[in-house]
N, C-alpha and C. Protein backbone atom coordinates (compact mmCIF):
# COMPACT_ATOMS: atom_id res chain seq x y z
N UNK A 1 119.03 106.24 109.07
CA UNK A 1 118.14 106.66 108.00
C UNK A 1 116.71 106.33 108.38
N UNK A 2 115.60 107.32 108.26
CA UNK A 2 114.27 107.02 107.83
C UNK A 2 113.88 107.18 106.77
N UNK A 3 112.43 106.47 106.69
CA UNK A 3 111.40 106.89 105.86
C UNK A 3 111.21 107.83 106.14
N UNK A 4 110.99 108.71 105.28
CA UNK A 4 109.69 109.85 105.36
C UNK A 4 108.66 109.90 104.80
N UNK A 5 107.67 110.94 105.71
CA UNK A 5 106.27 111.17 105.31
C UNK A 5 105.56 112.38 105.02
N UNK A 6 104.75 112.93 104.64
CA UNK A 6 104.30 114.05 104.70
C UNK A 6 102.31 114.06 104.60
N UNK A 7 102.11 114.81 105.11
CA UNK A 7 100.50 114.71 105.43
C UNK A 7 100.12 115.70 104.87
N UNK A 8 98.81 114.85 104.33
CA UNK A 8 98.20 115.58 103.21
C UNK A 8 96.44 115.28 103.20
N UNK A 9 95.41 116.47 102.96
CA UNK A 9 94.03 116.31 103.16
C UNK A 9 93.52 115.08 102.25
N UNK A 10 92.86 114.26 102.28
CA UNK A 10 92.42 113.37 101.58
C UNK A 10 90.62 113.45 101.66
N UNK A 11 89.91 113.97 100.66
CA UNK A 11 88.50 113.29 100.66
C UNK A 11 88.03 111.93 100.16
N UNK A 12 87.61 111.63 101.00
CA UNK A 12 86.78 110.15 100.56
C UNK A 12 85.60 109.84 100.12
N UNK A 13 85.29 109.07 99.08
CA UNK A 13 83.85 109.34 98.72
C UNK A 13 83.14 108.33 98.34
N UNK A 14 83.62 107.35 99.80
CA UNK A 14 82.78 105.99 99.67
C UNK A 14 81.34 106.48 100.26
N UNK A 15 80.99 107.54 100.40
CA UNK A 15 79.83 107.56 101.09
C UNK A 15 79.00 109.30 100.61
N UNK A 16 78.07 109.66 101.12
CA UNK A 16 77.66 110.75 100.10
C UNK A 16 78.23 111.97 101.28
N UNK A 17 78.83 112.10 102.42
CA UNK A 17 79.19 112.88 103.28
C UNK A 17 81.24 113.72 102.24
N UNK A 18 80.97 112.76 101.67
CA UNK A 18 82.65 113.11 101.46
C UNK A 18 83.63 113.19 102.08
N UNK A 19 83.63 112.90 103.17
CA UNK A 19 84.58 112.94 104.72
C UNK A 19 85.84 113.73 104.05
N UNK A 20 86.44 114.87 104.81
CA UNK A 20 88.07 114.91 104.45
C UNK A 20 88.47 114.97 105.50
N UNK A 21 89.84 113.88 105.46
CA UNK A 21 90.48 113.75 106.80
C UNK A 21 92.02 113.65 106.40
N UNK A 22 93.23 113.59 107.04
CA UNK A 22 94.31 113.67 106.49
C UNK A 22 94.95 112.22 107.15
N UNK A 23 95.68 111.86 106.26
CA UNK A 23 96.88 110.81 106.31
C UNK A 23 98.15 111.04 106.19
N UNK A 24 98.64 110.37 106.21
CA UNK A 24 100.06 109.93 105.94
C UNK A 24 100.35 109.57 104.61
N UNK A 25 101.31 110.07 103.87
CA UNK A 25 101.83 109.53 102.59
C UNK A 25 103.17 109.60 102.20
N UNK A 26 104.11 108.48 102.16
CA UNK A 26 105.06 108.29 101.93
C UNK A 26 105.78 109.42 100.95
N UNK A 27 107.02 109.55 101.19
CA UNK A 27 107.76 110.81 100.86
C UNK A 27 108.71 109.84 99.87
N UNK A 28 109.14 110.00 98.94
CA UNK A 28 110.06 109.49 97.77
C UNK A 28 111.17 110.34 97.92
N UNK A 29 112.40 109.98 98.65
CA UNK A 29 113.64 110.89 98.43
C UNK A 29 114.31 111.52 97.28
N UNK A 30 114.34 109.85 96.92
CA UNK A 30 115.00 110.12 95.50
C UNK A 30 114.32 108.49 94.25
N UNK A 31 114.27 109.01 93.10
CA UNK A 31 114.68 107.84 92.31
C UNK A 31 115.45 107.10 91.91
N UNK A 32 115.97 105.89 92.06
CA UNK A 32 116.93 105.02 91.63
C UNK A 32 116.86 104.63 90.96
N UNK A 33 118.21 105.15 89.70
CA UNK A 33 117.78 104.69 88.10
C UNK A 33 118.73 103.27 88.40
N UNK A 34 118.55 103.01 87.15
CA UNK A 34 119.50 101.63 86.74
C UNK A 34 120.96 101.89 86.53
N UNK A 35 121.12 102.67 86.32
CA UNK A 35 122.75 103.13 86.26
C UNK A 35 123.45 103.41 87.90
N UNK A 36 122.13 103.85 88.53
CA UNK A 36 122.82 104.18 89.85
C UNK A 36 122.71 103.11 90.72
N UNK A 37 121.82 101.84 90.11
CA UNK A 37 121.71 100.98 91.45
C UNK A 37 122.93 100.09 90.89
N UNK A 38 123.13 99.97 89.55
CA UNK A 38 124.11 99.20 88.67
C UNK A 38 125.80 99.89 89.72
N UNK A 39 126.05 101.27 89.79
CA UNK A 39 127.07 102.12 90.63
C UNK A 39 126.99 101.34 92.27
N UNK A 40 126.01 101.38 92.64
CA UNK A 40 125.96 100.81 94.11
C UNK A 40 126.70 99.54 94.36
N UNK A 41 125.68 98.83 93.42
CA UNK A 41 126.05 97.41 93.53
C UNK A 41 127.71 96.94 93.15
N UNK A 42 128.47 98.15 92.35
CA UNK A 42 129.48 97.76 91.98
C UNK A 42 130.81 98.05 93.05
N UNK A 43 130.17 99.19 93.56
CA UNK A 43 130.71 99.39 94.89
C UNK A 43 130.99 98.58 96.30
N UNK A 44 129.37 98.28 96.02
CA UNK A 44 128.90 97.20 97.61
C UNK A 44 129.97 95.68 97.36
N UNK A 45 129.65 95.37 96.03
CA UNK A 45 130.13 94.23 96.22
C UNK A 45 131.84 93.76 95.05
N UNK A 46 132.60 94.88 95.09
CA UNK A 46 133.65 94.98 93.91
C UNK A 46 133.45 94.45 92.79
N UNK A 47 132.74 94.57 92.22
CA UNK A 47 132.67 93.66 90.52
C UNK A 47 132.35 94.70 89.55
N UNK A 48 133.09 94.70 88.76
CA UNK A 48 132.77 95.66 87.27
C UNK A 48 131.40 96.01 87.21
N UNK A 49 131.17 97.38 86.92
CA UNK A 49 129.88 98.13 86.52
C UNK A 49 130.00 97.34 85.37
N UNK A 50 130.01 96.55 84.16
CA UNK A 50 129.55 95.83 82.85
C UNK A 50 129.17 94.71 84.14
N UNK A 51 129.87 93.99 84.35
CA UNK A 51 129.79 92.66 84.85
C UNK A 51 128.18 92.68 85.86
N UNK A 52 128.22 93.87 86.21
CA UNK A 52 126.70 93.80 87.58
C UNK A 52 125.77 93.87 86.36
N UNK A 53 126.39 95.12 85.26
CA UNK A 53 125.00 95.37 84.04
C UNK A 53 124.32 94.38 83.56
N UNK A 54 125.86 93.11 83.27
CA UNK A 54 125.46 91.93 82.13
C UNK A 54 124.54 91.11 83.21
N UNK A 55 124.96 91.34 84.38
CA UNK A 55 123.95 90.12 85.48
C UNK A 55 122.44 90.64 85.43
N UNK A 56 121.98 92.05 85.61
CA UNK A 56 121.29 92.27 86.13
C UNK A 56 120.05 92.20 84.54
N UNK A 57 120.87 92.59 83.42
CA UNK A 57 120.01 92.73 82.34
C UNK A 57 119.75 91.01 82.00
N UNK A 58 120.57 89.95 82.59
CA UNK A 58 120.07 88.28 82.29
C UNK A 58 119.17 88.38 82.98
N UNK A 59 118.99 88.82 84.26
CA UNK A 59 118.06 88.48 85.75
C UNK A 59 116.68 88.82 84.87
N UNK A 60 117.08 90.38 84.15
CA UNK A 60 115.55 90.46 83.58
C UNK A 60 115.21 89.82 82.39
N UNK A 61 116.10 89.47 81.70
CA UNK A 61 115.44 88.73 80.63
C UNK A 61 115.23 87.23 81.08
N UNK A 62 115.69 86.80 82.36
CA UNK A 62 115.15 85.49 82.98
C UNK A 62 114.05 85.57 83.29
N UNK A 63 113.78 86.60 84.05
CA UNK A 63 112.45 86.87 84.77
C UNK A 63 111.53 86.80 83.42
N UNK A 64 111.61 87.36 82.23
CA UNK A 64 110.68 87.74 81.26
C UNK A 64 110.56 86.00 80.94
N UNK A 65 111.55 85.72 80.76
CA UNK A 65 110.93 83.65 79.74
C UNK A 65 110.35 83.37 81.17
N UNK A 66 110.36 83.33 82.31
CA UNK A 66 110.04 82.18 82.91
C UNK A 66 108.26 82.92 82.96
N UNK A 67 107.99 84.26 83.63
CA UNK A 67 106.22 84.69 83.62
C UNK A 67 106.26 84.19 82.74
N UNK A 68 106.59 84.69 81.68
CA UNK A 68 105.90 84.30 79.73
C UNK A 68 104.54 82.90 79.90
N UNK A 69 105.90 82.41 80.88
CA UNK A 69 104.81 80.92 80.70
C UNK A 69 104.17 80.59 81.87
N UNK A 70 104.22 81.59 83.20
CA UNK A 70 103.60 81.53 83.68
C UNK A 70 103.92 81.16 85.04
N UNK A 71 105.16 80.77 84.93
CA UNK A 71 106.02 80.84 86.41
C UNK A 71 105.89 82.09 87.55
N UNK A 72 105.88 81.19 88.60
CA UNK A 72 106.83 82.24 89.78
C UNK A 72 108.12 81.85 90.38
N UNK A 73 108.83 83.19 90.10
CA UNK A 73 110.39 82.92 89.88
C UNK A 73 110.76 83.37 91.60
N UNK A 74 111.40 82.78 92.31
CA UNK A 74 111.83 83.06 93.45
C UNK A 74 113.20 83.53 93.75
N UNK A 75 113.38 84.15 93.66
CA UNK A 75 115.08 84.79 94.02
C UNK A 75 115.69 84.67 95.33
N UNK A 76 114.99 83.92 96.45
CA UNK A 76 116.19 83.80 97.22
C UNK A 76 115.22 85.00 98.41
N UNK A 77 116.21 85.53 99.38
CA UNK A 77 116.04 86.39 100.23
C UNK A 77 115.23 87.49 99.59
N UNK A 78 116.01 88.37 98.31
CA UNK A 78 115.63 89.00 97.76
C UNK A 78 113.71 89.27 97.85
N UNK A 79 113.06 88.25 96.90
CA UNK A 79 111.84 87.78 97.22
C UNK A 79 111.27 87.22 96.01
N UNK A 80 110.02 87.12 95.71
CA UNK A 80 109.51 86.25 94.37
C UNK A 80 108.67 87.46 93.55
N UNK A 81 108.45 87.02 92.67
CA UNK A 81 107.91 87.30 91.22
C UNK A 81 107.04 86.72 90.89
N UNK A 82 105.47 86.97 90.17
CA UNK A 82 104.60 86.17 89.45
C UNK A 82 103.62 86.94 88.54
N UNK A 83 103.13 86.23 87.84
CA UNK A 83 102.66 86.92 86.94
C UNK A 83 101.01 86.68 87.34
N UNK A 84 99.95 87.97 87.07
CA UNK A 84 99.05 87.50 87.85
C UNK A 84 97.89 88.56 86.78
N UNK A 85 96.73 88.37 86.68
CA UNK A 85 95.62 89.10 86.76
C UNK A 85 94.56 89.39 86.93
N UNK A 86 93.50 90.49 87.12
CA UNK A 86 92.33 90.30 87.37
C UNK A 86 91.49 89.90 86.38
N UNK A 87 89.99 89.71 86.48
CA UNK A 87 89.05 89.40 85.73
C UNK A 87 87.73 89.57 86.15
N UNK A 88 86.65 89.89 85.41
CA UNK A 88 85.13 90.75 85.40
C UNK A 88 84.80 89.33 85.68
N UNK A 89 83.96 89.21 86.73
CA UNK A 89 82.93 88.39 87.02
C UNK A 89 81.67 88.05 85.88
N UNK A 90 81.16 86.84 85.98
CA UNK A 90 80.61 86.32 85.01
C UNK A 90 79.31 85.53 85.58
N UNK A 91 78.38 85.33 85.23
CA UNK A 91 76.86 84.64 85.57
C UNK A 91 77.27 82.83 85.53
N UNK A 92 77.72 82.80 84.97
CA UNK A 92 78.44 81.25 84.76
C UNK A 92 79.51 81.17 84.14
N UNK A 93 80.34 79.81 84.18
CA UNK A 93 81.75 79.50 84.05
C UNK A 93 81.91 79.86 82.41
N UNK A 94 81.05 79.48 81.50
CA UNK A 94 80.86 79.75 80.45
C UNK A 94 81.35 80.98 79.50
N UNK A 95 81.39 81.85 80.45
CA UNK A 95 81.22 83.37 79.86
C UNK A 95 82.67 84.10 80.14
N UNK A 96 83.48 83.18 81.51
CA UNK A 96 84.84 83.63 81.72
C UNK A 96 85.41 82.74 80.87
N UNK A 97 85.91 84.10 79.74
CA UNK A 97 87.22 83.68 78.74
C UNK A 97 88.05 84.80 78.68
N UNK A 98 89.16 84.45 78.03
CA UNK A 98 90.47 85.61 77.96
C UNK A 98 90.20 86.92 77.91
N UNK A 99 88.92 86.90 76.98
CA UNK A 99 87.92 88.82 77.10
C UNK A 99 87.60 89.14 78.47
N UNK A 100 87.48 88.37 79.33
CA UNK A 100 87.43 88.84 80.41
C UNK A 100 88.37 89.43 81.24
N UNK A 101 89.69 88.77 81.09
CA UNK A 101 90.09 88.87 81.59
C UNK A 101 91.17 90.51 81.72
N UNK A 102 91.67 91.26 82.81
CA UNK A 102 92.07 92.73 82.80
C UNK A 102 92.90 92.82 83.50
N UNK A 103 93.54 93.88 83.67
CA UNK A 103 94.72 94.17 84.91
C UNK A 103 95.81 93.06 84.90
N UNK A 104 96.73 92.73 83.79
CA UNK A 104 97.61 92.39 83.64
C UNK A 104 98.65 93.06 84.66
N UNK A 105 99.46 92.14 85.38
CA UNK A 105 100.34 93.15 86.50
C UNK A 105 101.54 91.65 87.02
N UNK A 106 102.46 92.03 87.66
CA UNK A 106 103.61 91.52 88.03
C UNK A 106 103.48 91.33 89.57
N UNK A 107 103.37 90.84 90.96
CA UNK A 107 103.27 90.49 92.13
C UNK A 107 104.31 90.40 92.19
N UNK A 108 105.10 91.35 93.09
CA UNK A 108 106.27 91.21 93.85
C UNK A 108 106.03 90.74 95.53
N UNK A 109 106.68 89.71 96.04
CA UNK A 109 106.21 89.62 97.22
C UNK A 109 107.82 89.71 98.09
N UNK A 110 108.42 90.29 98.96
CA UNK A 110 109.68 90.27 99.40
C UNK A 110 110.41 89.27 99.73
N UNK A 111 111.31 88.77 99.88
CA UNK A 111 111.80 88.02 100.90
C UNK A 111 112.34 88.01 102.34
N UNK A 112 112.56 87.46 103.45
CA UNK A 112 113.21 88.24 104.60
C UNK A 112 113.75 89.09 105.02
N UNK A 113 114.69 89.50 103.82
CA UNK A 113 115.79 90.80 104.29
C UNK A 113 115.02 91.59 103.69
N UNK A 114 113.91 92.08 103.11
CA UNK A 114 113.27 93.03 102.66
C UNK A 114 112.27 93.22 103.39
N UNK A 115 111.67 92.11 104.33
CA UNK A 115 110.76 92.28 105.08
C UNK A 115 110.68 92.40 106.67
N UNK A 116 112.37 92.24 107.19
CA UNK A 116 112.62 92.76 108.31
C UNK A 116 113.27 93.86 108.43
N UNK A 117 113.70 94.42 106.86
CA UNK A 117 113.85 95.92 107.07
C UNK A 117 113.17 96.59 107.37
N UNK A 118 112.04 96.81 106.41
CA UNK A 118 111.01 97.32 106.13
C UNK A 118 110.00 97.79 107.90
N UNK A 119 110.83 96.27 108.54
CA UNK A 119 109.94 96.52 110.01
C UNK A 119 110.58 97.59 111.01
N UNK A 120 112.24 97.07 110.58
CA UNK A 120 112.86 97.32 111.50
C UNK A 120 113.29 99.47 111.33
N UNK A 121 113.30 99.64 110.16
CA UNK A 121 113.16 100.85 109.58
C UNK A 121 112.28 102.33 110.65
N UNK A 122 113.34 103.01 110.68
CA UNK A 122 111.96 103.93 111.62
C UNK A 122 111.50 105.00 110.29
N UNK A 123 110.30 105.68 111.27
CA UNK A 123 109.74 107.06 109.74
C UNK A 123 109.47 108.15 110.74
N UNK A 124 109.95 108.98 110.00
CA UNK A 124 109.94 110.27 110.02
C UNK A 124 109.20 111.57 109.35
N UNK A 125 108.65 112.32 109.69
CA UNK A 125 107.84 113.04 109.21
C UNK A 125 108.72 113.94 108.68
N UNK A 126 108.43 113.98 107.34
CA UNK A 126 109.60 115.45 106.67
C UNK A 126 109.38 116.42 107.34
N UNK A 127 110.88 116.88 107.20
CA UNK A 127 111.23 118.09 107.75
C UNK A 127 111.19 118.32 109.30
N UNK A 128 111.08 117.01 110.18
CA UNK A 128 111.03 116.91 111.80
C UNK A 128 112.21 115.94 112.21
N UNK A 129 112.64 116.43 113.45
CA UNK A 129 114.05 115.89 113.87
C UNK A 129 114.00 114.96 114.84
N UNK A 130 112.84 114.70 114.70
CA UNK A 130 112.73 113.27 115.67
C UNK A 130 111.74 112.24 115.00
N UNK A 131 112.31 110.69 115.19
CA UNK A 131 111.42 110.10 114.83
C UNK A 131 110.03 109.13 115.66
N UNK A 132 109.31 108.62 114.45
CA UNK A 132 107.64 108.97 115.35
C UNK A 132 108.02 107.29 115.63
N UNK A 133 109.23 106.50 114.91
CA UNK A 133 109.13 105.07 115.64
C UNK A 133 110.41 104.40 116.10
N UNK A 134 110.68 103.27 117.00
CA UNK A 134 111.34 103.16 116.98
C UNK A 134 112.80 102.92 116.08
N UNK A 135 113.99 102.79 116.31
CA UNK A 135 115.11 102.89 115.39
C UNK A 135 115.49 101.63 115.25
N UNK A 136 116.41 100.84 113.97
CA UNK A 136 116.39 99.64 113.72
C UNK A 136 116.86 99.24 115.04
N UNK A 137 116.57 98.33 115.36
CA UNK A 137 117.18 97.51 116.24
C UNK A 137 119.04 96.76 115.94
N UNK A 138 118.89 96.44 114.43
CA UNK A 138 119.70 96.12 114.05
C UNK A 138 121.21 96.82 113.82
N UNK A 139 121.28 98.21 113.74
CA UNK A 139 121.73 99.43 113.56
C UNK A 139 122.52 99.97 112.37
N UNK A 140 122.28 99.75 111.49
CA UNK A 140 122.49 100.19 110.14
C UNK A 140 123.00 99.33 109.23
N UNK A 141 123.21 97.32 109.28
CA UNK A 141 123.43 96.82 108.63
C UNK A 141 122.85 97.17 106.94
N UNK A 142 124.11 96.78 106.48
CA UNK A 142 123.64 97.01 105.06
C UNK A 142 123.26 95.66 104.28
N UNK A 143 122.23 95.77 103.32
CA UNK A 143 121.56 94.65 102.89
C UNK A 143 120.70 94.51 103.22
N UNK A 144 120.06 94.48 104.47
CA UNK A 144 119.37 94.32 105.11
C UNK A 144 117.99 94.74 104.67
N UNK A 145 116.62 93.36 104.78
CA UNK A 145 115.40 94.27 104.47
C UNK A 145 114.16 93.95 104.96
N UNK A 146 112.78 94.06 104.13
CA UNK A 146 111.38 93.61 104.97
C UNK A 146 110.51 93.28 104.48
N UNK A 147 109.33 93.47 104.36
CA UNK A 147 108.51 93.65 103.20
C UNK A 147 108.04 94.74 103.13
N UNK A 148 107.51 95.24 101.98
CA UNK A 148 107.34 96.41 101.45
C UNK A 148 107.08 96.23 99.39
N UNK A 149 107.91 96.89 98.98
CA UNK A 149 108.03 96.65 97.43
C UNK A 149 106.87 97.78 96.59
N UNK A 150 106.18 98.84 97.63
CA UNK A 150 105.29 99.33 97.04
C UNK A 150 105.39 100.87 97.63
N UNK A 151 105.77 101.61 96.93
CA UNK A 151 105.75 103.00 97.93
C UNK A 151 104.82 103.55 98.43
N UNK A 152 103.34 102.90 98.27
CA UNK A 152 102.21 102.95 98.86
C UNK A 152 101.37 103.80 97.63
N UNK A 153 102.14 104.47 96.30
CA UNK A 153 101.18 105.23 95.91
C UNK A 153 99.88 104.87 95.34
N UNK A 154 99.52 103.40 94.96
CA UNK A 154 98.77 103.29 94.66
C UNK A 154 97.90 102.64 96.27
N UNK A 155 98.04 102.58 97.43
CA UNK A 155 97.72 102.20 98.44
C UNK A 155 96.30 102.85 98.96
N UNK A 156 95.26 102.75 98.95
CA UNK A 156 93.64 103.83 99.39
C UNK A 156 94.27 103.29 101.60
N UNK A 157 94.27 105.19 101.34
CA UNK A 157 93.81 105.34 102.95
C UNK A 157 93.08 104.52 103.63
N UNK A 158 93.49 104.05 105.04
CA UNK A 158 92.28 103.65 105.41
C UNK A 158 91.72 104.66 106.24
N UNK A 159 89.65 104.64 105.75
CA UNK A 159 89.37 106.28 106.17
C UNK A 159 88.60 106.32 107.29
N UNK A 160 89.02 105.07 108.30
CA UNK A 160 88.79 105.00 109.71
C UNK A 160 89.68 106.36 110.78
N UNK A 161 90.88 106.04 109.86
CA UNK A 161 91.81 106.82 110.83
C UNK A 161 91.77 108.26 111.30
């Protein structure tokens, strides 16, 4: 299995030229709902589709008490969790309070098997029969992963390339 990609014109307009140059942008095969990763998992590892449901719906309501207060929850290989946000700069300490603060968001960071997939993974340009990197080394273990956790869409080109 690869990633795929597909290339697409991008203008940039950090500057008054507008540069358009093209990149790379990750290809989404498919979406994985909760019912189907709930099917996988019941497969991968024999345990009742309720029994993976009831685990996976504690995992999230664990995950929810522990941010609440401000934890980072670590899962193991899998990877960690934290709760994090930005905030508007201020002239003095004085002036940063909770109004400041914006971009409420969740930090996923991987753990090993998500982050030596992720390496070991080759990509492929849709719709081409060869790939542009090497092939896992590992050769199709399952489980197996790297880092990643972001399909890049919110990712800005870099517009060197």
């Amino acid at each position: 299995m690869a990633l795929k990609y597909v290339v697409k014109k991008t203008t940039f307009g950090f500057d008054d030229t507008k540069a358009e140059k093209y990149v790379a942008r990750p290809f989404n095969v498919v979406n994985v709902d909760f019912k189907m990763l709930c099917d996988q998992v019941t497969k991968v590892g024999f345990v009742p589709r309720g029994t993976v449901k009831a685990v996976l719906d504690g995992l999230i309501d664990s995950l929810i008490t522990y941010m609440e207060i401000g934890a980072s929850v670590n899962l193991g290989e899998f990877g960690t969790f934290r709760p994090s946000f930005g905030c508007k700069s201020q002239e003095n300490a004085e002036e940063v309070t909770a109004e400041t603060l914006k971009n409420r968001k969740i930090i996923f960071t991987p753990g090993n098997l998500l982050k030596n997939m992720i390496k070991s993974v080759s990509i492929q340009k849709l719709g081409a029969d060869r790939t542009s990197s090497s092939a896992p080394s590992g050769g199709g273990e399952e489980g197996g992963g790297n880092e990643g956790g972001n399909d890049g869409g919110d990712e800005a080109p870099d517009p060197t390339v």
